[in-house]
Protein backbone atom coordinates (compact mmCIF):
# COMPACT_ATOMS: atom_id res chain seq x y z
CA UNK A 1 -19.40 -45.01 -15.82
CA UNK A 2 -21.58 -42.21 -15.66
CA UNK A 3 -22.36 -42.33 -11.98
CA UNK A 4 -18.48 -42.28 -11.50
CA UNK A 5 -17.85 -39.50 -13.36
CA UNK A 6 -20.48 -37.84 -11.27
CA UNK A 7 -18.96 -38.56 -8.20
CA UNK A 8 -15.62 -37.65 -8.68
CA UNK A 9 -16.94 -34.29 -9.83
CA UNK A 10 -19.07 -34.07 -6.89
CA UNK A 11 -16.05 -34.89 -4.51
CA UNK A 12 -14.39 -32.40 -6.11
CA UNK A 13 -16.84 -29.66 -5.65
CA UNK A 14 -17.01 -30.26 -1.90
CA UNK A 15 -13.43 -30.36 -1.72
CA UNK A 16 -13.16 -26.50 -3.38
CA UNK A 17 -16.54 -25.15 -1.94
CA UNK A 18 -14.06 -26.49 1.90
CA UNK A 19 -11.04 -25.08 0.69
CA UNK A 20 -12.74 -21.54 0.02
CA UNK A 21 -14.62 -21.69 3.84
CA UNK A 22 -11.18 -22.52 4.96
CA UNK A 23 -9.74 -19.62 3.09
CA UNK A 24 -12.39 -17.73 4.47
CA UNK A 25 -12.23 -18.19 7.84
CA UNK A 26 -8.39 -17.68 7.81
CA UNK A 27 -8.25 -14.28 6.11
CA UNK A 28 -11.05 -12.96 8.76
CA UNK A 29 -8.63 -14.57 11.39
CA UNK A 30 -6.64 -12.51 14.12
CA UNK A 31 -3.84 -14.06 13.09
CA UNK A 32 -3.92 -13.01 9.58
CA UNK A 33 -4.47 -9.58 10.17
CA UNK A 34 -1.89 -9.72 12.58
CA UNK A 35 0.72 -10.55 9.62
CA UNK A 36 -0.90 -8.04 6.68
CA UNK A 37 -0.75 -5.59 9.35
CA UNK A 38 3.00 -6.49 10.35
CA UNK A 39 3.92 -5.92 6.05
CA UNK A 40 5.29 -2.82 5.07
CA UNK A 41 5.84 -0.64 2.19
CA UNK A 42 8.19 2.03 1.04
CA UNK A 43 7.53 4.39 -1.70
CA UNK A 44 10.10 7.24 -1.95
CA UNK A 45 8.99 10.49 -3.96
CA UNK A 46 9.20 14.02 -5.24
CA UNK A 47 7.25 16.25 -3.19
CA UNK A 48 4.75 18.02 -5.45
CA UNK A 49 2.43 20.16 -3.20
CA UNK A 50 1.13 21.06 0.29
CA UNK A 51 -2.01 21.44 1.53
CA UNK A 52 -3.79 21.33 4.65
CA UNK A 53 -1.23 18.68 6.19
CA UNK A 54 -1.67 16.50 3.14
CA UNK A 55 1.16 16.11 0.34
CA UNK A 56 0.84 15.22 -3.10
CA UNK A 57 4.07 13.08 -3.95
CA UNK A 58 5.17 11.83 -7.28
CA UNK A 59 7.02 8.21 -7.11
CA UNK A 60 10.29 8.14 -8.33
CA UNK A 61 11.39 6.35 -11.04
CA UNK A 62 11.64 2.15 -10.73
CA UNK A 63 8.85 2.89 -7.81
CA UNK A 64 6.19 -0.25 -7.82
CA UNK A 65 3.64 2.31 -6.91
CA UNK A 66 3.79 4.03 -10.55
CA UNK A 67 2.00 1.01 -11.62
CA UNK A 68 -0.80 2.43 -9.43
CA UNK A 69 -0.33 6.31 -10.18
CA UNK A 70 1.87 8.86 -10.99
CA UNK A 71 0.78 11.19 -8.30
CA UNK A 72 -0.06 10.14 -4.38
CA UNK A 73 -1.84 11.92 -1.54
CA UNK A 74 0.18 11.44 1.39
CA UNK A 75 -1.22 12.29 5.40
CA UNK A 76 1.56 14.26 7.44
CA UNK A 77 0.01 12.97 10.41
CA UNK A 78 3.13 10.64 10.56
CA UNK A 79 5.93 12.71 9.81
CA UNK A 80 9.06 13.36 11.31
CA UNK A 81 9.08 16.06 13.86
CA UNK A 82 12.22 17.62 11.47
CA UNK A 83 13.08 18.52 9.24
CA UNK A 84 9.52 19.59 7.71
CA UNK A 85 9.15 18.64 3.88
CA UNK A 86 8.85 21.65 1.63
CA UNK A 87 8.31 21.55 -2.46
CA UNK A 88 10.55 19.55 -4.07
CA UNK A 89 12.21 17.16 -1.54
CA UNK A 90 12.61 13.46 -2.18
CA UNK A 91 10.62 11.83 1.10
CA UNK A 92 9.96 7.64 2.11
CA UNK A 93 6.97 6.64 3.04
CA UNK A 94 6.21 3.55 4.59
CA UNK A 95 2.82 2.52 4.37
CA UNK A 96 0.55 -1.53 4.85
CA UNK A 97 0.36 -1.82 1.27
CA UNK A 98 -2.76 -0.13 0.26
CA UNK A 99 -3.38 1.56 -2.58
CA UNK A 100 -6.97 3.87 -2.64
CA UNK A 101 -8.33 3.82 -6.42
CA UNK A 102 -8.53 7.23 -6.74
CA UNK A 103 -6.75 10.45 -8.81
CA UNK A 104 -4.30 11.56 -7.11
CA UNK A 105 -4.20 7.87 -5.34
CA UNK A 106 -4.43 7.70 -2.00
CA UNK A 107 -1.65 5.29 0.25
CA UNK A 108 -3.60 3.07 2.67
CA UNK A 109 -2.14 3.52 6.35
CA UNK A 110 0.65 5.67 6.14
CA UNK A 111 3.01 4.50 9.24
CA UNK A 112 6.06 6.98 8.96
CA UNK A 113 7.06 9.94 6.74
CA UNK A 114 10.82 11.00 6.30
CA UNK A 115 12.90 13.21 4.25
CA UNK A 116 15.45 12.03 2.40
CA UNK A 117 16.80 14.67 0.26
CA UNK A 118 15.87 18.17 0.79
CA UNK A 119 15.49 20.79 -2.23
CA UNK A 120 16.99 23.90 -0.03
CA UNK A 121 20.12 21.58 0.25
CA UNK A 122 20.68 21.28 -3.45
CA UNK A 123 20.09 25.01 -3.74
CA UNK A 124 22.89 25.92 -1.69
């Protein structure tokens, strides 16, 4: 009974210690960065502050992201040639997913930046 026992478990650990390799081997695959890389995110926010082509952006409310931070440093690299954000507009940002552990957080690759409410329009 006892060797039986011990060979059931011992199936069973090779079957997990194959299905992690497998696991492996697929998530360092071309093909699976292909698809993470093809997943996008939207997070639309108040612009805070500009610096030095950076933003600091505070999700808006119901945003998944505030379960990551209330405040976000966002890269203008990929903005929208117009119009240009200034304090206080409500911008998207679509970025892979990635969320840098850090205060104010930092978005992982930020793919495209757009305004979608501007403050000097509200002012008027």
């Amino acid at each position: 009974m006892k060797k039986k026992f011990a060979l059931v478990i011992g199936v069973i650990v090779v079957f997990a210690i194959a299905g992690i390799m497998i696991f492996s081997a697929y998530r360092s695959s071309e093909s699976y960065r292909k698809k993470k890389a093809a997943e996008t995110y939207k997070m639309t926010g108040t612009v805070l502050e500009i610096t030095n082509g950076t933003m600091v952006v505070e999700p808006l409310e119901g945003e998944d992201e505030l379960g990551s931070s209330d405040k976000f440093v966002v890269s203008m690299e990929h903005m929208n040639a117009s119009p240009k954000p200034e304090v206080g507009d409500i911008i998207e940002v679509t970025y892979n997913g990635d969320i840098e552990e850090s205060y104010p957080a930092r978005l992982g690759v930020v793919t495209y930046i757009s305004v979608v409410d501007s403050a000097s329009d509200d002012k008027q």
